[in-house]
Protein backbone atom coordinates (compact mmCIF):
# COMPACT_ATOMS: atom_id res chain seq x y z
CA UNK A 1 -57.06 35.77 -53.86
CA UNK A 2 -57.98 38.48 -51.34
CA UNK A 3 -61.07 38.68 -49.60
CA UNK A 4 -62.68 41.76 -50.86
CA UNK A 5 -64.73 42.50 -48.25
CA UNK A 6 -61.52 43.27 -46.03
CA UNK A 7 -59.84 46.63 -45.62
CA UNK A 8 -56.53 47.75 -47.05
CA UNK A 9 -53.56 47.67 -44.46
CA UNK A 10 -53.15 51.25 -45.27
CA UNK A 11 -50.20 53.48 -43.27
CA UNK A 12 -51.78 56.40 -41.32
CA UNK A 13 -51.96 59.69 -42.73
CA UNK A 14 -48.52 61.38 -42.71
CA UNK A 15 -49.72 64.19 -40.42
CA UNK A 16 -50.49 61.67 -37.66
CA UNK A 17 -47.08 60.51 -37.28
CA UNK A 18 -44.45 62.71 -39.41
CA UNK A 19 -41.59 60.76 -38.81
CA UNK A 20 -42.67 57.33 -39.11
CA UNK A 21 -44.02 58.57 -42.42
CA UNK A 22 -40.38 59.87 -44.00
CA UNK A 23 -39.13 56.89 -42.11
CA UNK A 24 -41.52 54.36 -44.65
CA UNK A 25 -40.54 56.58 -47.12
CA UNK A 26 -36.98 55.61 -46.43
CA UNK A 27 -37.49 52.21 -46.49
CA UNK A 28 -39.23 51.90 -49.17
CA UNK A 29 -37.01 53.28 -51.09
CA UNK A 30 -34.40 51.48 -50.16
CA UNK A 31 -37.07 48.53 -51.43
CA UNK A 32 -37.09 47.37 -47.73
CA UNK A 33 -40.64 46.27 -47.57
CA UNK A 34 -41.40 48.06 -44.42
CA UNK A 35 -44.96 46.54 -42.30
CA UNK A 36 -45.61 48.49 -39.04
CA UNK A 37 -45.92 46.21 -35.97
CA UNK A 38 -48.31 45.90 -33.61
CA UNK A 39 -46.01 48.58 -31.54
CA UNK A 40 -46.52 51.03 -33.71
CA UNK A 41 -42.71 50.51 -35.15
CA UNK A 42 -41.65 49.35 -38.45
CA UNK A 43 -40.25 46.03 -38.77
CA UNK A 44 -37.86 45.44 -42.12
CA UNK A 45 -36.44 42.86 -43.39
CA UNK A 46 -31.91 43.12 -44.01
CA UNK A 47 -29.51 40.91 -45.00
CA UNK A 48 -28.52 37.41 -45.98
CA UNK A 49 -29.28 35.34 -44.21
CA UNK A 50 -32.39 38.10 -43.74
CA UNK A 51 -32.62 39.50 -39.89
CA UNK A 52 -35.92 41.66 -38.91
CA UNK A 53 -34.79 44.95 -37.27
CA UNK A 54 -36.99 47.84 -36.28
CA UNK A 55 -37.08 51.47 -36.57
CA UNK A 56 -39.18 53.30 -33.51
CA UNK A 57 -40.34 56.60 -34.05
CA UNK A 58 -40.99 59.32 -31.59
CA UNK A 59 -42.68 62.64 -32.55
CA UNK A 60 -42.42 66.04 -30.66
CA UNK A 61 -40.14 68.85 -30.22
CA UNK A 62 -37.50 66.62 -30.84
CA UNK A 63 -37.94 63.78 -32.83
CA UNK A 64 -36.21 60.36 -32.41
CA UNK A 65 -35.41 57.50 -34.65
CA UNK A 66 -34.31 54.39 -33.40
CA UNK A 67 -33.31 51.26 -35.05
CA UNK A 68 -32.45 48.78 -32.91
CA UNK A 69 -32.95 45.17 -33.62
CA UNK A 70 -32.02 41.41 -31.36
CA UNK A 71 -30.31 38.51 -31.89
CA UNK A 72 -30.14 35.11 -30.21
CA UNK A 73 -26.41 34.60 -28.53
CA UNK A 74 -24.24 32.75 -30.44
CA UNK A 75 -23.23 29.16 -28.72
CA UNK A 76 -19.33 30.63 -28.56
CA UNK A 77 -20.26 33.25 -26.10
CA UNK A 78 -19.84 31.99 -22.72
CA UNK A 79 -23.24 31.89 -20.52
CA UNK A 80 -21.86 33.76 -17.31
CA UNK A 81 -24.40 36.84 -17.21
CA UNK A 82 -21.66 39.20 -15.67
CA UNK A 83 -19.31 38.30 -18.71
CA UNK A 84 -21.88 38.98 -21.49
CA UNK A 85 -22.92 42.55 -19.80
CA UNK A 86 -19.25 43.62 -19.14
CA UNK A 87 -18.72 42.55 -23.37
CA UNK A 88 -21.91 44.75 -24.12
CA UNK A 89 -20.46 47.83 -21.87
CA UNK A 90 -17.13 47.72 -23.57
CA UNK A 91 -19.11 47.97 -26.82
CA UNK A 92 -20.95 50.80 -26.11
CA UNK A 93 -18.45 52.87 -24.52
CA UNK A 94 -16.21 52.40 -27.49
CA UNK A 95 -18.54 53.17 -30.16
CA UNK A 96 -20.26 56.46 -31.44
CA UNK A 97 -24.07 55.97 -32.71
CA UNK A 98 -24.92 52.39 -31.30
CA UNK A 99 -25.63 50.95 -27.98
CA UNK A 100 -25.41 47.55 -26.86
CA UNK A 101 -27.00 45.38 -24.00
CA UNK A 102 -28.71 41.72 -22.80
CA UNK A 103 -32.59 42.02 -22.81
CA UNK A 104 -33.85 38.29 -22.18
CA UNK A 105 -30.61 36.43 -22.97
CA UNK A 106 -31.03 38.33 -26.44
CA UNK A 107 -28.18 40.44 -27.89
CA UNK A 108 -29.56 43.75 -28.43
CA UNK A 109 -28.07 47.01 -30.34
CA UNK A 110 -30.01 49.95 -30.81
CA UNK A 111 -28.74 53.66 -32.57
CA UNK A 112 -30.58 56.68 -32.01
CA UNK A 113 -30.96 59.80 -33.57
CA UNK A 114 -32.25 63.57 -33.16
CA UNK A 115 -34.84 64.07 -36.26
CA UNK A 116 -34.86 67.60 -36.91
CA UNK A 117 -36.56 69.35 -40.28
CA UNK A 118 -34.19 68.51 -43.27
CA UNK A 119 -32.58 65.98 -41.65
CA UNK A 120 -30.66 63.15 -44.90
CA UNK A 121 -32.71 60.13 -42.88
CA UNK A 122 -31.57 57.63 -45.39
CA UNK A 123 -28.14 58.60 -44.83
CA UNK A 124 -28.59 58.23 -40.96
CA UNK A 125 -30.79 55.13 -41.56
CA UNK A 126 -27.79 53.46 -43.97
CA UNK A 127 -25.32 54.22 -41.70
CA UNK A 128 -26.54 53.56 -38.19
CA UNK A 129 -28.15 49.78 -39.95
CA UNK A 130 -24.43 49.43 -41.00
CA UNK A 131 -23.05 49.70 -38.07
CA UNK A 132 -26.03 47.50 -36.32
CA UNK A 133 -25.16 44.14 -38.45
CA UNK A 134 -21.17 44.59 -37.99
CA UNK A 135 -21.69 45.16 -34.01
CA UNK A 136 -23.58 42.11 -33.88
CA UNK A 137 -20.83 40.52 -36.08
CA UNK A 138 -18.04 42.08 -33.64
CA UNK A 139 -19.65 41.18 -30.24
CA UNK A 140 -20.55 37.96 -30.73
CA UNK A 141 -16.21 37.67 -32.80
CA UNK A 142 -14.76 38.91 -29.20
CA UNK A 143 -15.75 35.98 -27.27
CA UNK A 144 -13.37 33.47 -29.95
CA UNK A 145 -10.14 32.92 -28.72
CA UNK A 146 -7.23 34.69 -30.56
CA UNK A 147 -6.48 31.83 -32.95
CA UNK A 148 -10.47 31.33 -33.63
CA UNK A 149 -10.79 34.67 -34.35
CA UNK A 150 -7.38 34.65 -36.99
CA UNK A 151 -9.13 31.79 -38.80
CA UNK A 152 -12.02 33.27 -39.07
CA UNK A 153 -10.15 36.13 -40.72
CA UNK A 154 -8.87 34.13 -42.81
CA UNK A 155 -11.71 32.62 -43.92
CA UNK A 156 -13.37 35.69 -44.67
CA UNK A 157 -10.47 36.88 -46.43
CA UNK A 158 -10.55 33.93 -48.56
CA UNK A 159 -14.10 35.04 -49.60
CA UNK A 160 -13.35 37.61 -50.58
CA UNK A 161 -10.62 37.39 -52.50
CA UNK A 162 -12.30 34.99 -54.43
CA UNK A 163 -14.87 37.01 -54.92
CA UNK A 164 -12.77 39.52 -56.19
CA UNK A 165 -10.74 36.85 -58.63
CA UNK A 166 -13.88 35.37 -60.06
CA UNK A 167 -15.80 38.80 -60.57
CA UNK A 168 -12.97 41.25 -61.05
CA UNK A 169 -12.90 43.99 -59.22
CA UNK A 170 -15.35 45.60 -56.86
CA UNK A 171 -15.77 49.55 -56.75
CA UNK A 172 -16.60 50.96 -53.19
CA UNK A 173 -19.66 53.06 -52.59
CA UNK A 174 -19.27 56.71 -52.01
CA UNK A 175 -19.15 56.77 -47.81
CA UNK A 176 -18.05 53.26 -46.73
CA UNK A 177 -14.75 52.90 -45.81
């Protein structure tokens, strides 16, 4: 039971941050369970196994929305620092949306994105968290050797085709390809 002498953990009013507002809006939605941080950003909950990643709003002329989150690196990637940041550059220059770089010996990937009025932020959100979780996936995949990374292929193809033999058929979402 609650004490009831303590105050709600209310969100501020929307006028006092308009973006993080339609962002919670978003999220909740989305039944994300959104909290904002002691930052001022709002930490969610994605995934299974579940991973915390974080949306950061800026307000102004030009509003900003990023959601970035960071990962521990995986005991397959090789500890030379040079190696690790050269990995992260090749990421980001080959990708739209998403950036990628070493922050405390933590993988991090951020996407940003220009808020302006009648902006589809779910869309953006769905898409950029998308392509967060498979970047992490695909960065930490390049450092396997070429036979790691065909069994691991194969593994995950086994998955899911049993998946697919023991539940039929899966239809794909509008928008993922």
């Amino acid at each position: 039971m609650s004490d009831p002498t303590s105050l709600p953990n209310f969100p501020p009013p929307a006028d006092e941050h308009p973006l993080r507002g339609r962002v919670l809006d978003v999220l909740k939605d989305h039944q994300l369970d959104p909290n904002i941080d002691a930052d001022g950003d709002v930490a969610f909950m994605i995934g299974e196994p579940a991973q915390q990643l974080f949306v950061r709003c800026q307000d102004g002329d030009f509003p900003v929305m990023r959601v970035f989150g960071q990962w521990m690196i995986g005991e397959q990637v090789p500890a030379d620092a040079l190696l690790r940041l050269q990995r992260s550059n090749d990421f980001t220059l080959q990708l739209n949306l998403v950036k990628v770089g070493i922050a405390n010996d933590n993988l991090v990937i951020t996407g940003e994105h220009v808020i302006m009025p009648g902006a589809d932020i779910s869309t953006l959100f769905e898409i950029t968290v998308n392509l967060i979780m498979e970047v992490v996936q695909m960065w930490h995949t390049s450092f396997l050797s070429p036979e790691e990374q065909q069994a691991l292929a194969e593994q995950q193809g086994a998955a899911q085709n049993g998946a697919v033999d023991e539940q039929g058929p899966r239809e794909t979402p509008q928008g993922d390809a």
